[in-house]
Protein backbone atom coordinates (compact mmCIF):
# COMPACT_ATOMS: atom_id res chain seq x y z
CA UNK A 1 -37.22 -26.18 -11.44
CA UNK A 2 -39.47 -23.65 -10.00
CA UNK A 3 -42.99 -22.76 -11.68
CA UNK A 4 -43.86 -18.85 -12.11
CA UNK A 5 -46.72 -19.63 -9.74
CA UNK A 6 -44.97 -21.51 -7.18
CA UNK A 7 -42.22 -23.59 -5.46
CA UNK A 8 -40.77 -26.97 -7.54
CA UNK A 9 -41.94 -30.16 -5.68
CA UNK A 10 -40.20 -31.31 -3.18
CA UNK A 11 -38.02 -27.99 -2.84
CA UNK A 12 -37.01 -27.08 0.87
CA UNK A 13 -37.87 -24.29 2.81
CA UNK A 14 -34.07 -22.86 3.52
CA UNK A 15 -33.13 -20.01 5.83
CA UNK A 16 -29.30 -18.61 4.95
CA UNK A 17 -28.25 -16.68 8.64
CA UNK A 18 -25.15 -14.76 8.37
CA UNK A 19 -23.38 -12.16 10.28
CA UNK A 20 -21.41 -10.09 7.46
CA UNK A 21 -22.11 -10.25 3.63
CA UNK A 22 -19.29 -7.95 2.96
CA UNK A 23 -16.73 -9.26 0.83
CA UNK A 24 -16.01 -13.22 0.09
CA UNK A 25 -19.40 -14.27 2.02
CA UNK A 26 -21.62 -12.00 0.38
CA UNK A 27 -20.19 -12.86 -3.00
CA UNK A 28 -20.59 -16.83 -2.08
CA UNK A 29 -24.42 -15.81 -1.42
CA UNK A 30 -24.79 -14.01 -4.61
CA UNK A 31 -23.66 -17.22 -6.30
CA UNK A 32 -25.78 -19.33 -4.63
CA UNK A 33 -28.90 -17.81 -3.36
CA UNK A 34 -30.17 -16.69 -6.86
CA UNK A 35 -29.96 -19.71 -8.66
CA UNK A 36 -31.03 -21.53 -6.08
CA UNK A 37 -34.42 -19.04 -6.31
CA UNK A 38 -34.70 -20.15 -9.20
CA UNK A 39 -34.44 -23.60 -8.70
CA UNK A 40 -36.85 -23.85 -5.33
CA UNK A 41 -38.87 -20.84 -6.34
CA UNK A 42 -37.85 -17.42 -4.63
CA UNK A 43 -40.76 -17.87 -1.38
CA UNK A 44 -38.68 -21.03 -0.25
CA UNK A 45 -35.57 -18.98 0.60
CA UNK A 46 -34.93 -16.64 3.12
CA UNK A 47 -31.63 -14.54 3.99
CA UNK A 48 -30.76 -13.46 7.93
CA UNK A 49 -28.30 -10.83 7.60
CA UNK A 50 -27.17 -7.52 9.08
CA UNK A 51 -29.14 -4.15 8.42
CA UNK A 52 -25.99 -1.94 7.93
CA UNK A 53 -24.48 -4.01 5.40
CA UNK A 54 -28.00 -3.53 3.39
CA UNK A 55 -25.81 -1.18 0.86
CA UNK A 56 -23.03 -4.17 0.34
CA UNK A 57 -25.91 -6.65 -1.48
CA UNK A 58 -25.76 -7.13 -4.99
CA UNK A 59 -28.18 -6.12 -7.38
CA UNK A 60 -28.93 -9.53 -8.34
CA UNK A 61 -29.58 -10.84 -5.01
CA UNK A 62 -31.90 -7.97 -4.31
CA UNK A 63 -34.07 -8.86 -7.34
CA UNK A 64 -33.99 -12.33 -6.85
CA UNK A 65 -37.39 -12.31 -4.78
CA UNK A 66 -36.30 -13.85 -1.81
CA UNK A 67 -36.80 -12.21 1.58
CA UNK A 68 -34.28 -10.85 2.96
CA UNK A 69 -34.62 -10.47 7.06
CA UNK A 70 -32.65 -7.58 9.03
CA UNK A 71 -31.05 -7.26 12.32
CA UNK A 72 -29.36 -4.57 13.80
CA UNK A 73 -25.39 -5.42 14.11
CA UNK A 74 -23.98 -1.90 15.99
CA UNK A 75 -20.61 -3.94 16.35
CA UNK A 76 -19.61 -7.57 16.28
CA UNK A 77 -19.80 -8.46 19.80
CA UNK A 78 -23.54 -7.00 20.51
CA UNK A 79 -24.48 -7.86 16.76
CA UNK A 80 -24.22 -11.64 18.04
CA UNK A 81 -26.49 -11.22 20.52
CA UNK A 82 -28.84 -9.42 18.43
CA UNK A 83 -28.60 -12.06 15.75
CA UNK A 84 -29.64 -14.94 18.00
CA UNK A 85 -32.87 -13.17 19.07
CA UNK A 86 -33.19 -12.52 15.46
CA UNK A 87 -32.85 -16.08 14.55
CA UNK A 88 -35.21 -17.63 17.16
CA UNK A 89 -37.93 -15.27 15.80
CA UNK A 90 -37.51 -16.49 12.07
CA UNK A 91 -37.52 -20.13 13.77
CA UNK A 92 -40.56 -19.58 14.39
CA UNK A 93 -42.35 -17.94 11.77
CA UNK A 94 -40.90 -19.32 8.93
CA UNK A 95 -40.20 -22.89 10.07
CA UNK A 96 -37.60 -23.67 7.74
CA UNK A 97 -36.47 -27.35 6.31
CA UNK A 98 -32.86 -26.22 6.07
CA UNK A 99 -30.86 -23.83 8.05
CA UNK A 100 -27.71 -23.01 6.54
CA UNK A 101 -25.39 -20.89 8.57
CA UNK A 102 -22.22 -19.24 6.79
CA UNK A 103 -19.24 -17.92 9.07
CA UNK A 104 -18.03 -18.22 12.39
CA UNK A 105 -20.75 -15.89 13.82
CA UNK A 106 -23.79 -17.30 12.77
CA UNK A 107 -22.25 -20.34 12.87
CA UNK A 108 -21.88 -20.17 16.76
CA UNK A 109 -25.54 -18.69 17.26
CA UNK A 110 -27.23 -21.46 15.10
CA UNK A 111 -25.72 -23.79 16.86
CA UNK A 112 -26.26 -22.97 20.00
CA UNK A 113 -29.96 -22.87 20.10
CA UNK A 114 -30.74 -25.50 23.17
CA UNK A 115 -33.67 -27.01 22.68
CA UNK A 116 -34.98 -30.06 20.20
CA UNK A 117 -35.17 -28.55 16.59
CA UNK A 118 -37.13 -29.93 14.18
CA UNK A 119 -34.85 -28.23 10.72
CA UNK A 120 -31.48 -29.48 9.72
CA UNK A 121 -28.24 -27.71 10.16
CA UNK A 122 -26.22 -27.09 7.77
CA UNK A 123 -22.81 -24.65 8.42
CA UNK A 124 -20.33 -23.02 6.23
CA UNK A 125 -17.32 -21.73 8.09
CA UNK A 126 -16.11 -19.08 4.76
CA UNK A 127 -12.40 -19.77 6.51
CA UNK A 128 -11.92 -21.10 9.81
CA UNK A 129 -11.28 -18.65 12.50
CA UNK A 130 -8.55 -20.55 14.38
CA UNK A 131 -6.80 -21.01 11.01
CA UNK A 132 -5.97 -16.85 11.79
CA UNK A 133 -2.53 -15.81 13.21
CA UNK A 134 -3.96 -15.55 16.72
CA UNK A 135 -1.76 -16.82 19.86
CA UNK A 136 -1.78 -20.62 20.25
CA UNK A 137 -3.98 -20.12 23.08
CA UNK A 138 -6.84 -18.31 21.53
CA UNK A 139 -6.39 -20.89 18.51
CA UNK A 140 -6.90 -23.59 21.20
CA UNK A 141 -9.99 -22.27 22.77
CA UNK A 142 -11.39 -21.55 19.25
CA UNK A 143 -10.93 -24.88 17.91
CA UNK A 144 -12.62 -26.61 21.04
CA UNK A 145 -15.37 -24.60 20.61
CA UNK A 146 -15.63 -25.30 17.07
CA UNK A 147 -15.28 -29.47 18.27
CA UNK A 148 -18.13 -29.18 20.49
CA UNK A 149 -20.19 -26.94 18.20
CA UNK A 150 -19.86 -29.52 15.52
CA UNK A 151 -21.14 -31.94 17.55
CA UNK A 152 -24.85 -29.76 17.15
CA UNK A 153 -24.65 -29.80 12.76
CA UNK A 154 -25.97 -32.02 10.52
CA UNK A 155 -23.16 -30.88 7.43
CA UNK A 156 -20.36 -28.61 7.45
CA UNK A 157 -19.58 -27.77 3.91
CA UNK A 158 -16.11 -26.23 3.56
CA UNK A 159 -15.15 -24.22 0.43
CA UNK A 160 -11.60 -25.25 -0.27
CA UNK A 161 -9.63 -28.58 0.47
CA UNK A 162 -7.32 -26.72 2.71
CA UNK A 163 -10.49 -26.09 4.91
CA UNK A 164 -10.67 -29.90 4.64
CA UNK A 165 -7.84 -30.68 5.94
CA UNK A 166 -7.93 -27.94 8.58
CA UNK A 167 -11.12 -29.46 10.00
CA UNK A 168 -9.89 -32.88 10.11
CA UNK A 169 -6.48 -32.00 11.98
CA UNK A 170 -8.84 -30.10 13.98
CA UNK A 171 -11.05 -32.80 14.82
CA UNK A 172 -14.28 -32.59 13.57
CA UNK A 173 -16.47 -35.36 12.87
CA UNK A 174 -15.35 -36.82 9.12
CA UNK A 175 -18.86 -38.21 8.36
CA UNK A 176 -19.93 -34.33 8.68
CA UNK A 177 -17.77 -32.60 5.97
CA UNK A 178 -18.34 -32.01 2.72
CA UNK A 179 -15.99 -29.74 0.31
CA UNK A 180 -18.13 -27.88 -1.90
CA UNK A 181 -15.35 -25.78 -3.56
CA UNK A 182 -16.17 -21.92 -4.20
CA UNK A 183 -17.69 -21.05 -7.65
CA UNK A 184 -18.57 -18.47 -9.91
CA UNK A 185 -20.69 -17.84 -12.69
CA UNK A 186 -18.44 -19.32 -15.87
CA UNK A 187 -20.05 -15.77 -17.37
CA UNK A 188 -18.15 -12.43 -16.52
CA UNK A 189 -20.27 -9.43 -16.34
CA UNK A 190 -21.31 -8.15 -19.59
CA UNK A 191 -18.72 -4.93 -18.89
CA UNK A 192 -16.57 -3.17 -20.84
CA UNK A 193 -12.83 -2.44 -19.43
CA UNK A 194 -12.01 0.57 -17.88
CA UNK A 195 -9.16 3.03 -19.18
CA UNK A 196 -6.09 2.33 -18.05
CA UNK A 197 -3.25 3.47 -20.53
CA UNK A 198 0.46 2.30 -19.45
CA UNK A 199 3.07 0.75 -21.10
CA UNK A 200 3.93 -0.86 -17.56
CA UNK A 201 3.01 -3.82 -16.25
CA UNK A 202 -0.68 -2.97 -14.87
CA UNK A 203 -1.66 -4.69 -11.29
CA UNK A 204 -4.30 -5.14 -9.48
CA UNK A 205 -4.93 -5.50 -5.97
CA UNK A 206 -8.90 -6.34 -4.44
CA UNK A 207 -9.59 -6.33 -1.54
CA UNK A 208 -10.10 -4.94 2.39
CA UNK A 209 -7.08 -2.96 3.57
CA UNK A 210 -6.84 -4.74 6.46
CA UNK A 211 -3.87 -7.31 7.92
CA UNK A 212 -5.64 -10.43 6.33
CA UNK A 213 -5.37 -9.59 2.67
CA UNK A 214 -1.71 -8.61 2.79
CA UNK A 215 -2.26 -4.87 0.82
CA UNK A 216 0.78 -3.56 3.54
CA UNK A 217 2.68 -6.36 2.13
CA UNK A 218 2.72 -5.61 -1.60
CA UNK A 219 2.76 -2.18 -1.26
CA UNK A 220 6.32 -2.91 0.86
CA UNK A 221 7.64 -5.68 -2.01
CA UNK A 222 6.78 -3.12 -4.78
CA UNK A 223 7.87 0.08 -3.53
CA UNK A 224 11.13 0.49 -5.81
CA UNK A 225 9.21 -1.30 -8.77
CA UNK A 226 8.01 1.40 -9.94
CA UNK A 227 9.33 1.53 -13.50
CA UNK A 228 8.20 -1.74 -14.00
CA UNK A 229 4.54 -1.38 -12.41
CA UNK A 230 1.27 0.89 -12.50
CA UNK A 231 -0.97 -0.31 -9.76
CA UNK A 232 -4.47 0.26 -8.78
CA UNK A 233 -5.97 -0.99 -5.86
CA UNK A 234 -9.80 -1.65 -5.27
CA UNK A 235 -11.02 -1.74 -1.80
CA UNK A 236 -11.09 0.41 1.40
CA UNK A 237 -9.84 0.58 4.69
CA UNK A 238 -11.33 -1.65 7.73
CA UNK A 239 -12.56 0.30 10.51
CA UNK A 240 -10.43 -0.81 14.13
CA UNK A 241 -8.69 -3.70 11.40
CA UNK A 242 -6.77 -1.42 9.03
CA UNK A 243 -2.85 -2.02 8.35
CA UNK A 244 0.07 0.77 8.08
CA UNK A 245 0.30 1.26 4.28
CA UNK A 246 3.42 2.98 4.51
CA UNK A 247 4.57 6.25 2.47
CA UNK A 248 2.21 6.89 -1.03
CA UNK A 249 3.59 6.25 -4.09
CA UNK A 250 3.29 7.97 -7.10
CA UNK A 251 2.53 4.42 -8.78
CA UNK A 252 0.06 3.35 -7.04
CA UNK A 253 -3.88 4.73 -7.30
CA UNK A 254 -6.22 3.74 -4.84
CA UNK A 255 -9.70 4.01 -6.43
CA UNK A 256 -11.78 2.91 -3.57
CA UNK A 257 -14.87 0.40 -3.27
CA UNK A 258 -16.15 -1.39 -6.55
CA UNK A 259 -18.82 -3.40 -6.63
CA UNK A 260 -18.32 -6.72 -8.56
CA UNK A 261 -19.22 -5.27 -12.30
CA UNK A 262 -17.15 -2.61 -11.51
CA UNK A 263 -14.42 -5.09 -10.23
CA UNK A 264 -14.77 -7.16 -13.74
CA UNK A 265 -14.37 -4.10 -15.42
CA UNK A 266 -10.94 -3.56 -13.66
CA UNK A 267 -9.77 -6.53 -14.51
CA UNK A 268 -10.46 -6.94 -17.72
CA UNK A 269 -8.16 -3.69 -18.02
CA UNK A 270 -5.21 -5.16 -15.53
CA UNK A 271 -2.22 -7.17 -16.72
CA UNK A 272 -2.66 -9.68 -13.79
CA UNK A 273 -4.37 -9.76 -10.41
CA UNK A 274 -2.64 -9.97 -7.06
CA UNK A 275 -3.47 -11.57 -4.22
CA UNK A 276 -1.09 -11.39 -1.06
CA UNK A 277 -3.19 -12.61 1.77
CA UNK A 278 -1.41 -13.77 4.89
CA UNK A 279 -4.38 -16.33 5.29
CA UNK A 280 -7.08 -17.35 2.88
CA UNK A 281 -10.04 -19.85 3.62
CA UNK A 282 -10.48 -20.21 -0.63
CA UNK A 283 -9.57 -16.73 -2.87
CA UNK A 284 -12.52 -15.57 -5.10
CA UNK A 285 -10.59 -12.63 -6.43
CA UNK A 286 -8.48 -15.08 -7.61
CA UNK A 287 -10.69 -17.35 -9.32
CA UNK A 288 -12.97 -13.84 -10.94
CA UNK A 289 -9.59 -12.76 -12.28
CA UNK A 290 -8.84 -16.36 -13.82
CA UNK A 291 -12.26 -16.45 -15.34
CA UNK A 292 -11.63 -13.27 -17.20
CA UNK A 293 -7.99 -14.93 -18.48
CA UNK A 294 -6.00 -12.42 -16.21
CA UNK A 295 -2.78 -14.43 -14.56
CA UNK A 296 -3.17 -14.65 -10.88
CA UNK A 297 -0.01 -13.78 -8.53
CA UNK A 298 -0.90 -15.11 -5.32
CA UNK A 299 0.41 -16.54 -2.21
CA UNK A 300 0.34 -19.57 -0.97
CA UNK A 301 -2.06 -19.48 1.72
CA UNK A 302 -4.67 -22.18 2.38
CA UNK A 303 -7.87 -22.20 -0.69
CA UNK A 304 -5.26 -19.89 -2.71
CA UNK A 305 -2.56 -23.10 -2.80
CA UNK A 306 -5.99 -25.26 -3.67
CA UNK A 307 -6.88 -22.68 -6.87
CA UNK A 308 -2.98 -22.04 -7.75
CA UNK A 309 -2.02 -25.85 -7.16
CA UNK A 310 1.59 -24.74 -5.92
CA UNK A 311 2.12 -22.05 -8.46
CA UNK A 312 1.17 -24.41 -11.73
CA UNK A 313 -1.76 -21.98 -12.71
CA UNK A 314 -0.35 -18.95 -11.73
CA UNK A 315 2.30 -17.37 -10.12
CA UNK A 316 3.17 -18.32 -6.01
CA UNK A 317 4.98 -17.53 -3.45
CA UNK A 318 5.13 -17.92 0.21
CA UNK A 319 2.66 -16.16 2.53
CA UNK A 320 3.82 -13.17 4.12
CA UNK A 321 6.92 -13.06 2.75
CA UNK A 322 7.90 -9.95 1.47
CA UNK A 323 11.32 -10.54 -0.16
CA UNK A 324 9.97 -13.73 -1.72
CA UNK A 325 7.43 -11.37 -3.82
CA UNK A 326 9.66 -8.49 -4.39
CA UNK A 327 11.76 -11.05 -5.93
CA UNK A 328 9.18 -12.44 -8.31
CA UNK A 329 7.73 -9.17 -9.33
CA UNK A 330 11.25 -7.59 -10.17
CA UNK A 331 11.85 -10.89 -12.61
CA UNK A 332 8.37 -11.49 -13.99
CA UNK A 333 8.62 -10.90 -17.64
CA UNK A 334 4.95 -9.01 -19.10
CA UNK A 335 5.45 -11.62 -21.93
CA UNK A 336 4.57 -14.23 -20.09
CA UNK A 337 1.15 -13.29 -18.71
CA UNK A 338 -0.94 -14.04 -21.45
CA UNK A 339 -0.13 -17.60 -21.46
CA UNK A 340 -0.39 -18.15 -17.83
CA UNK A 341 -3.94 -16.11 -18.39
CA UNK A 342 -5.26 -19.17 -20.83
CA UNK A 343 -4.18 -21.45 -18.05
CA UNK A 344 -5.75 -19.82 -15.28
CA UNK A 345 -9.15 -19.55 -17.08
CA UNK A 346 -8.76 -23.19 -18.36
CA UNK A 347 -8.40 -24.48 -14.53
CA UNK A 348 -11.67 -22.06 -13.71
CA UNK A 349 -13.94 -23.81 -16.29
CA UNK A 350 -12.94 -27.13 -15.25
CA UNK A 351 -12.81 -26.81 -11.27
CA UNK A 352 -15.14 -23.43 -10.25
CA UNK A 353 -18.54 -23.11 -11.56
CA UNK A 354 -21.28 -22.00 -10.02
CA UNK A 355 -23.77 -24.44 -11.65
CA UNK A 356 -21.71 -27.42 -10.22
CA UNK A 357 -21.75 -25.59 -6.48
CA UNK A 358 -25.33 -24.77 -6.74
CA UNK A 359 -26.00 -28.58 -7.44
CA UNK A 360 -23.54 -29.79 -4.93
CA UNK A 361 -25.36 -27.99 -2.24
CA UNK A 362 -28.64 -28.84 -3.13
CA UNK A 363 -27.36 -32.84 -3.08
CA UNK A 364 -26.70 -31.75 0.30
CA UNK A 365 -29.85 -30.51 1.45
CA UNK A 366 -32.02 -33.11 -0.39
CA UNK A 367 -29.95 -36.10 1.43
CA UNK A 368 -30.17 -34.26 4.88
CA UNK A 369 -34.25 -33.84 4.18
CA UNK A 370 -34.43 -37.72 3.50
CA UNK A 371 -33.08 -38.88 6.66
C-alpha cells in the first residue's frame, strides 16, 4: 500500500491512454484507477485521455491525485492522430513501467509506435470492434489488423468470457489473454432513491441512444405496454450515431444524462433495469443494477449472456429481437422481481467486485515487470 509521503515499493509507474471515457470505459477507469492510487500512490499513475470529454470524469477520479493528461479529440478520425503525438510526448517525459491502453483507438496508436520500447504493453479492447454488425468485409480487415497488432502487446486483458472466446476464434495469441471480468465497487453510492410514484411496473433504460444499446428496440417492443409499464430512460442522444426512436409516448420520460450517483439513485427507485443492446463487450448497467438487488432484463448479447448466464440471473432474450421482448414484457408478472433481484445481487458479490479486478490487474502488471 501506498505511504502519504510516497509510492509503495516496488509499485509501477503506469500510463492509462484512452480515446473516449464516456460511458462503459470511463466507468471501468473509475473502478480501477482510484484504488489503484491508492495502492501505488497517486504520482505513479497517469491518465491520457481526451480534453472534451473533461466534463464526463467522475468526481472520484478527479480527486484521486493522479494526473490526468489532455489532448484535443475534434472528431474520431483526427483525434487519433492527435492522440499518437500525444502519447509519444508522455513516452518521453514520464517513462512509464506499464502502458495500459483501453479501446480500439488507443489500442491501435499504442501499438503502433515503431521503434524499440523499453515499457510493457498492456491493452484492453472494452468490446471488440469487429464483434459490431459491420459487413463481413470490414469485420475481416478489422480482425487482421487486430492479429497483427497483437503481435506488438505484452497482455490483452478482456472484460468478459465472450471477449475470450471472440479473441481466440479470432486468432490472437492464447499465451496473451487474460479475462479480467468487469467489476464494481460491492458498495452502491450512499444515495437516496428518487420519486417515482406508479403502481406500474417501473423500467429503466441507461444508456446512449444510439444503434448499439438497442433504446429503438424497446421503445418498439413496449409501445402498447403501456398499462403495464412507466418508463424512464437515462441517457442522451449520440451525435452522427443516434437511432429513430419512433412516435413519443405518454409512458415513457426521458430525463437525460445522469451521472453514476444519480444513476444509483434511479435505480434504487426502478422495478428492474433493461438492457437491450444489439452487441455488448460485458454490460455494467447490468451488473450496477444487480448490485442494488434490481432484476436485470437483458439480451443475450456477448458479456450480457456471461453476467445473465442464459437468463438464470435475470431475465433473457435474444438480441435484437423485438417480438421476443415484447413477448416477455407483456407476461412478466411484477411479483416476481424481487426474487430474481436477491439473485442478481447474490451473482454480483460472488463474480464482480472491484477489489478482485483491481488485484487481478495488478497480478498482471507485477508478472509483466518481472520478466
Amino acid at each position: 500500500m501506498a505511504s502519504e509521503h510516497g509510492p509503495a515499493r516496488g509499485a509501477p509507474r503506469v500510463l492509462h491512454v484512452c480515446d473516449s471515457i464516456i460511458g462503459g470505459t470511463g466507468s471501468y477507469l473509475a473502478e480501477l484507477l482510484t484504488p489503484q492510487a491508492k495502492l501505488y500512490g497517486p504520482a505513479q499513475l497517469m491518465l491520457l485521455m481526451p480534453r472534451q470529454h473533461i466534463p464526463d470524469l467522475e468526481p472520484r477520479l478527479i480527486d484521486s491525485g493522479i494526473s490526468l493528461i489532455y489532448f484535443h479529440r475534434p472528431n474520431r478520425l483526427l483525434g487519433m492522430v492527435m492522440l499518437f503525438f500525444a502519447y509519444l510526448a508522455c513516452l518521453r517525459r514520464y517513462r512509464p513501467d506499464i502502458v495500459h491502453a483501453h479501446s480500439f483507438g488507443a489500442g491501435v496508436c499504442t501499438r503502433i509506435v515503431p521503434w524499440f520500447r523499453r515499457h510493457r504493453l498492456v491493452f484492453c479492447p472494452h468490446g471488440w470492434a469487429f464483434n459490431m454488425p459491420v459487413s463481413a468485409w470490414i469485420r475481416s480487415a478489422i480482425t487482421l489488423v487486430e492479429r497483427i497488432l497483437a503481435m506488438r502487446v505484452d497482455r490483452i486483458l478482456l472484460i468478459s468470457q465472450h471477449e475470450r472466446q471472440s479473441a481466440e476464434q479470432a486468432g490472437m495469441p492464447v499465451r496473451k489473454l487474460v479475462t479480467i471480468p468487469n467489476a464494481i465497487a460491492t458498495e452502491p453510492p450512499p444515495v437516496a432513491a428518487v420519486s417515482w410514484q406508479d403502481t406500474r411496473i417501473k423500467l429503466l433504460f441507461v444508456g446512449r441512444f444510439d444503434r448499439q444499446k438497442g433504446l429503438d428496440l424497446l421503445l418498439d417492443a413496449i409501445r402498447p405496454l403501456g398499462a403495464k409499464y412507466s418508463v424512464r430512460v437515462v441517457g442522451r442522444q449520440v451525435v452522427g450515431n443516434g437511432v429513430d426512436l419512433g412516435e413519443p409516448l405518454d409512458f415513457v420520460d426521458f430525463v437525460g444524462w445522469r451521472d453514476r450517483d444519480e444513476v444509483s439513485a434511479e435505480m434504487k427507485a426502478a422495478d428492474a433495469v433493461i438492457v437491450p443492446s444489439r452487441w455488448e463487450g460485458f454490460g455494467l448497467v447490468a451488473i450496477e443494477a444487480m448490485r442494488l438487488g434490481r432484476p436485470v432484463i437483458a439480451s443475450d448479447a456477448g458479456g450480457l449472456n456471461d453476467i445473465l448466464d442464459h437468463g438464470r440471473y435475470g431475465f433473457s432474450f435474444p438480441a435484437g429481437d423485438v417480438q421476443a421482448l415484447r413477448i416477455l414484457l407483456a407476461n412478466l408478472d411484477k411479483d416476481q422481481l424481487p426474487s430474481f433481484g436477491e439473485i442478481g445481487r447474490k451473482r454480483f458479490l460472488a463474480e464482480y467486485s472491484a477489489d478482485r479486478m483491481v488485484s487481478q490487474v495488478d497480478d498482471v502488471y507485477r508478472d509483466l515487470m518481472t520478466k
